[in-house]
Each structure stands twice: as structure tokens, then as C-alpha cells.
PDB file of N, CA and C in Angstrom:
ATOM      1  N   UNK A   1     137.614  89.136  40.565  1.00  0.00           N
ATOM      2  CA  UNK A   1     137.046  88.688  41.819  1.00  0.00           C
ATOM      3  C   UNK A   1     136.181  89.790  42.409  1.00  0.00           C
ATOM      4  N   UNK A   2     134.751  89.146  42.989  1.00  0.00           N
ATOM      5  CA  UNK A   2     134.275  90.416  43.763  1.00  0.00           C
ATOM      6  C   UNK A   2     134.549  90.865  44.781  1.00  0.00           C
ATOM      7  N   UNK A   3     134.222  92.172  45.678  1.00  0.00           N
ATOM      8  CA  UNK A   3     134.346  92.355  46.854  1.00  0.00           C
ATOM      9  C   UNK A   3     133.976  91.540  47.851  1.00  0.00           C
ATOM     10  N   UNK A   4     132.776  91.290  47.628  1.00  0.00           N
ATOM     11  CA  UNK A   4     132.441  90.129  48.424  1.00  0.00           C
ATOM     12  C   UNK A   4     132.788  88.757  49.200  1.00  0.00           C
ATOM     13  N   UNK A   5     132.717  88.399  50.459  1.00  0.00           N
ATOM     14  CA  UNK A   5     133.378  87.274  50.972  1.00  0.00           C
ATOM     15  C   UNK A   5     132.267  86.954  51.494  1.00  0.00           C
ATOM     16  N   UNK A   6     132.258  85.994  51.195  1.00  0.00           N
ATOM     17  CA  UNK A   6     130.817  84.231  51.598  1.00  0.00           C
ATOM     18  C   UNK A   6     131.758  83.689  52.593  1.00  0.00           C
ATOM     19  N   UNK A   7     131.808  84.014  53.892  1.00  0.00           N
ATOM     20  CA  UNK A   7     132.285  82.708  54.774  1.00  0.00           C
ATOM     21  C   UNK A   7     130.902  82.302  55.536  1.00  0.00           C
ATOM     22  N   UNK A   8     131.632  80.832  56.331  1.00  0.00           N
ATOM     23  CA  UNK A   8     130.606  80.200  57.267  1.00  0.00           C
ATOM     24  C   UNK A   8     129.441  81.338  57.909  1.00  0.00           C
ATOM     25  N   UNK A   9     128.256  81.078  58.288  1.00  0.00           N
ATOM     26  CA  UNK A   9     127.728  81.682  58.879  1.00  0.00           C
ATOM     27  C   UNK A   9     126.408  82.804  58.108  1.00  0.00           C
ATOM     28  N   UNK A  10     127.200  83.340  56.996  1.00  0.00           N
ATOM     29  CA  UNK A  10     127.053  84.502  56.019  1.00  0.00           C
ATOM     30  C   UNK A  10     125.894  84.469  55.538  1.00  0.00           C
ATOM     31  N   UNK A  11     124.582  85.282  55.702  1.00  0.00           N
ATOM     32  CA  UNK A  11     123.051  85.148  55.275  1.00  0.00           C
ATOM     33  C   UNK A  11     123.592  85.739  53.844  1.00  0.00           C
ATOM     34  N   UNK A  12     122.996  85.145  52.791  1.00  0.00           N
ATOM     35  CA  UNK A  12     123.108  85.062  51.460  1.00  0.00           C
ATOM     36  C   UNK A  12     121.575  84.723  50.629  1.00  0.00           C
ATOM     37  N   UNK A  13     121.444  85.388  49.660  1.00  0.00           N
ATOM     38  CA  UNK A  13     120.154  85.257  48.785  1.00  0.00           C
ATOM     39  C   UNK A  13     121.012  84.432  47.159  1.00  0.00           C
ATOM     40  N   UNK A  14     120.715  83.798  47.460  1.00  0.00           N
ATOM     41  CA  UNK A  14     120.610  82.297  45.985  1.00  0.00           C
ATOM     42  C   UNK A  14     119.863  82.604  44.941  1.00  0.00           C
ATOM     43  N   UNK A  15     119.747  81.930  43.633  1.00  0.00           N
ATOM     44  CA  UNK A  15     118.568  82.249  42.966  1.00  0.00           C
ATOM     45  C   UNK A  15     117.737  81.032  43.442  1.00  0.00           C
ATOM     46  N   UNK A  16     117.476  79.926  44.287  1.00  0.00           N
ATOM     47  CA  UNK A  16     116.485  79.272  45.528  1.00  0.00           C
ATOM     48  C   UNK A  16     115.860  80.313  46.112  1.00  0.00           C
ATOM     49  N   UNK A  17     116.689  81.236  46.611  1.00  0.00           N
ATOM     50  CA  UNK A  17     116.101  82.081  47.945  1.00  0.00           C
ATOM     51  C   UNK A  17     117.052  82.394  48.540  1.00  0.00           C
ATOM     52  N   UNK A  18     116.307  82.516  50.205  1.00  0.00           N
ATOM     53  CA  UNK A  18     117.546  82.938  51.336  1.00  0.00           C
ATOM     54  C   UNK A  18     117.915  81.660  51.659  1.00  0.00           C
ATOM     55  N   UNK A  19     119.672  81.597  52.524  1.00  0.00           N
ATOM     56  CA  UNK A  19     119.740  80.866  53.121  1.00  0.00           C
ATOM     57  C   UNK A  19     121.004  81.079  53.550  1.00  0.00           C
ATOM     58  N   UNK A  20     121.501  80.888  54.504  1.00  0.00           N
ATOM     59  CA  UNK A  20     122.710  80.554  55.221  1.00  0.00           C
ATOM     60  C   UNK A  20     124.262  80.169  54.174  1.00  0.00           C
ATOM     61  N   UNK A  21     125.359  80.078  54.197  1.00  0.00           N
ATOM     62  CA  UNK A  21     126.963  79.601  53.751  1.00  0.00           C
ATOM     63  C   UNK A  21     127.180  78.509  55.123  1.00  0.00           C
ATOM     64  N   UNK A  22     126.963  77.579  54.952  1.00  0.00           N
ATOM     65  CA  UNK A  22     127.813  76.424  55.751  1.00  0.00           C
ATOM     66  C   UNK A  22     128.783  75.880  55.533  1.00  0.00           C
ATOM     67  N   UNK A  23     129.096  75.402  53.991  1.00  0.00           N
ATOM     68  CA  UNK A  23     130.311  74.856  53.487  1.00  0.00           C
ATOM     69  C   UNK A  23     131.209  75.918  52.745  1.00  0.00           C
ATOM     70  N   UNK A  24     132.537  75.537  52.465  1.00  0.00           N
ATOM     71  CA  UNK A  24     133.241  76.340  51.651  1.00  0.00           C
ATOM     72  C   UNK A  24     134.215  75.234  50.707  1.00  0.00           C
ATOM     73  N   UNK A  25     134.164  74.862  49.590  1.00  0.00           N
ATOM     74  CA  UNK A  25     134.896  74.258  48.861  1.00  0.00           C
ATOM     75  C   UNK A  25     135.937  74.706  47.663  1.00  0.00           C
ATOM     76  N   UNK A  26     137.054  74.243  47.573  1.00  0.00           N
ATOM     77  CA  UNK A  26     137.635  74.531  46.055  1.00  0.00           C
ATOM     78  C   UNK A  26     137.518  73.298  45.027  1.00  0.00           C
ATOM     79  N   UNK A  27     137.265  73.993  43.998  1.00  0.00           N
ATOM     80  CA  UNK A  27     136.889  72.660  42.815  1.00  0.00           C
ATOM     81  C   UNK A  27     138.484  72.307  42.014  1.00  0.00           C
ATOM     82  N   UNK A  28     138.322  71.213  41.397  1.00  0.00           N
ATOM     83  CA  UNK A  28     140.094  70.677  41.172  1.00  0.00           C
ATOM     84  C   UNK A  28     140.299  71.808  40.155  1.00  0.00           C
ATOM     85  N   UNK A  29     139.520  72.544  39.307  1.00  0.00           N
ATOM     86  CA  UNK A  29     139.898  73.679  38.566  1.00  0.00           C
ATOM     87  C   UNK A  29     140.309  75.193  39.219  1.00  0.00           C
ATOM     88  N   UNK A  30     140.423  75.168  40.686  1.00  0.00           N
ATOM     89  CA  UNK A  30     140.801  76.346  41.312  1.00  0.00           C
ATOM     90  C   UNK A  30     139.876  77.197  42.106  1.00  0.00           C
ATOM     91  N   UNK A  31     138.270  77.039  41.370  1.00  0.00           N
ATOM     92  CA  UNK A  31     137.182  78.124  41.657  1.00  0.00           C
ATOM     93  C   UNK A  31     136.370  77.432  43.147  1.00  0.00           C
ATOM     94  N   UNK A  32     136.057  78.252  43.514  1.00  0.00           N
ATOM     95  CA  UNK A  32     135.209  78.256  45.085  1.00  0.00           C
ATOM     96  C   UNK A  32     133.602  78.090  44.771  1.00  0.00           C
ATOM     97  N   UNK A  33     132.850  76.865  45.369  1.00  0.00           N
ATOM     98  CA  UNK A  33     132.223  76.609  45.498  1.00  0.00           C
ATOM     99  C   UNK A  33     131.356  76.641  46.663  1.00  0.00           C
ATOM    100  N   UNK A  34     130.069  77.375  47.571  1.00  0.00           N
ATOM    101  CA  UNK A  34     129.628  77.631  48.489  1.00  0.00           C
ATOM    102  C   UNK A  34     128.384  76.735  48.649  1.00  0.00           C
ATOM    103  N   UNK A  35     128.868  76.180  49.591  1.00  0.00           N
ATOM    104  CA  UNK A  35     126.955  75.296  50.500  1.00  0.00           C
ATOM    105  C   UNK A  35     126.493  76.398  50.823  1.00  0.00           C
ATOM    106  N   UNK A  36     125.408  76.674  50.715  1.00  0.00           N
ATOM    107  CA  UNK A  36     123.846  76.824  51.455  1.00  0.00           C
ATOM    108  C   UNK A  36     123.088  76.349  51.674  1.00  0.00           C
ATOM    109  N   UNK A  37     122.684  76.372  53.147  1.00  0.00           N
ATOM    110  CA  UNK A  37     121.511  75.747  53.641  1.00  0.00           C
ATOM    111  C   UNK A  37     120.152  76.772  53.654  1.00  0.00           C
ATOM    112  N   UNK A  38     119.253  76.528  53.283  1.00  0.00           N
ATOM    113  CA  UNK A  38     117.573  77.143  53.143  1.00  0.00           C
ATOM    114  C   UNK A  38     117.139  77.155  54.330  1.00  0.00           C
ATOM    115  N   UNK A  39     115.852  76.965  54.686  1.00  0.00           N
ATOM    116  CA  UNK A  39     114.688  77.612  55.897  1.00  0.00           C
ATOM    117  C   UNK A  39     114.636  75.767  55.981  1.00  0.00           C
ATOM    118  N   UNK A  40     114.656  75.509  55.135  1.00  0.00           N
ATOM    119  CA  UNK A  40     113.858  73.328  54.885  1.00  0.00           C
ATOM    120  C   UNK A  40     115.005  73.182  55.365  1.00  0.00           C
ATOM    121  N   UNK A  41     116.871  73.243  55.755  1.00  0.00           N
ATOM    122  CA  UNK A  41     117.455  72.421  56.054  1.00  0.00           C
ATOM    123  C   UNK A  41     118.333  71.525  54.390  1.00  0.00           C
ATOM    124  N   UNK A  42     117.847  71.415  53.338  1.00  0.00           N
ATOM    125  CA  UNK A  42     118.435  71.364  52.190  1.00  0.00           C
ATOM    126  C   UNK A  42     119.435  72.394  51.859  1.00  0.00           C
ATOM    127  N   UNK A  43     121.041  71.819  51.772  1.00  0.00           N
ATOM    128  CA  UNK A  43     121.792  72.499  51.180  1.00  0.00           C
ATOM    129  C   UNK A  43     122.265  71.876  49.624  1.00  0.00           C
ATOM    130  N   UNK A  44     122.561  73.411  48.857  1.00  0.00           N
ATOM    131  CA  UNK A  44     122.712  73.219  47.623  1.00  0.00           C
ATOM    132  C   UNK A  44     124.175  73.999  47.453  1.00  0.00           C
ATOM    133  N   UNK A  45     124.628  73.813  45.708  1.00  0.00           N
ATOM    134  CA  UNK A  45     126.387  74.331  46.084  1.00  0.00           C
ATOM    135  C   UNK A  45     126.164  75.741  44.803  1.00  0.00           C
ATOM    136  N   UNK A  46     126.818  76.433  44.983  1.00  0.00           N
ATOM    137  CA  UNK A  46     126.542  77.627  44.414  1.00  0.00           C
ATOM    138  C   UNK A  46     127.899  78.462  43.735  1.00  0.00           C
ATOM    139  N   UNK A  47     128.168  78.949  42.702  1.00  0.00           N
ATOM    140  CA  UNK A  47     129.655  79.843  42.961  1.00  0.00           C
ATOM    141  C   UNK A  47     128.986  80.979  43.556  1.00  0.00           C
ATOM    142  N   UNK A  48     130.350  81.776  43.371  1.00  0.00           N
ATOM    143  CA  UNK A  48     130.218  82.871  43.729  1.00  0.00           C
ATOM    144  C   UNK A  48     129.368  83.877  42.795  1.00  0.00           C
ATOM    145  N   UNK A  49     129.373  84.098  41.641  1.00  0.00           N
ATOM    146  CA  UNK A  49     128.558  84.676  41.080  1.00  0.00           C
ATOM    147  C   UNK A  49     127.158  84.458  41.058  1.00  0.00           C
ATOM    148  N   UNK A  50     126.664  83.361  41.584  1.00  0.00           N
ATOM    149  CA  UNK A  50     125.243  82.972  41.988  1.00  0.00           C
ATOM    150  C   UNK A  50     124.410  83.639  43.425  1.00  0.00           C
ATOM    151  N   UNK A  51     125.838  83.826  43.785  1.00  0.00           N
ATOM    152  CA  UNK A  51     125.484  84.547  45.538  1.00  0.00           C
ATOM    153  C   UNK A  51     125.125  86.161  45.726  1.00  0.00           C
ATOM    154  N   UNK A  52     124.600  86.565  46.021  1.00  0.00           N
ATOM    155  CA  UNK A  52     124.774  87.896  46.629  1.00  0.00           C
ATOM    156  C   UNK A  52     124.375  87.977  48.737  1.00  0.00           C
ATOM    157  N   UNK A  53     124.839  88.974  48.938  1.00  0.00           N
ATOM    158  CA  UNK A  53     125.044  89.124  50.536  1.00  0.00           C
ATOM    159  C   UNK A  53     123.059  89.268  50.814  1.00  0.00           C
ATOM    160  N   UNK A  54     122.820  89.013  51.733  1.00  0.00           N
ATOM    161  CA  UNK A  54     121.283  89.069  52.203  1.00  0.00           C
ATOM    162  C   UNK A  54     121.596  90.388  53.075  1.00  0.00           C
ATOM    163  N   UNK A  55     120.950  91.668  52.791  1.00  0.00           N
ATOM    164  CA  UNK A  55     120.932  92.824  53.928  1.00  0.00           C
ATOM    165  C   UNK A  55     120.404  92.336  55.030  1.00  0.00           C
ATOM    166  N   UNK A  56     120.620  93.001  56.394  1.00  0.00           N
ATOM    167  CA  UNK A  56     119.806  92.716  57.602  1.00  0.00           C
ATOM    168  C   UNK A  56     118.691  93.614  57.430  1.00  0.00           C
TER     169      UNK A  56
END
């Protein structure tokens, strides 16, 4: 597991781009699945290894 924690709120870079963590899901196999929403308002679902933190 990484250091990293994706909760609500959390500016995050996708391989989309930037965008926001709105959702937080577990899949019936155990693993965590993250919504992001973009700049357009389209959210897409991501693991965790797809995510990294967006610096300010």
C-alpha cells in the first residue's frame, strides 16, 4: 500500500489530467476505487496506482 490517502476533496493528477476525489468506493474484490471529477465536471473511476497527489 502507498503512503498516500485520496479522500473526498483531494486535488489529484490522473493520467486525464487534474481533477478533484469526490467518490470513494470498494470493489467486491477488496481494492479501492476513486471518482474524479475534471475542470468539464466529468467524473471517471481510477485505482490508486493511477493517482498521484496534485502539489499546490
Amino acid at each position: 500500500m502507498s503512503q498516500a490517502f485520496f479522500t473526498p476533496g483531494a486535488e489529484v493528477i490522473t493520467p486525464r489530467g487534474r481533477g478533484a476525489v469526490i467518490d470513494v468506493r470498494a470493489t467486491p474484490s477488496g481494492k479501492f476505487v476513486f471518482g474524479v471529477e475534471d475542470v468539464t465536471g466529468e467524473v471517471s473511476y481510477f485505482t490508486e496506482k493511477a493517482l498521484r497527489l496534485a502539489q499546490s
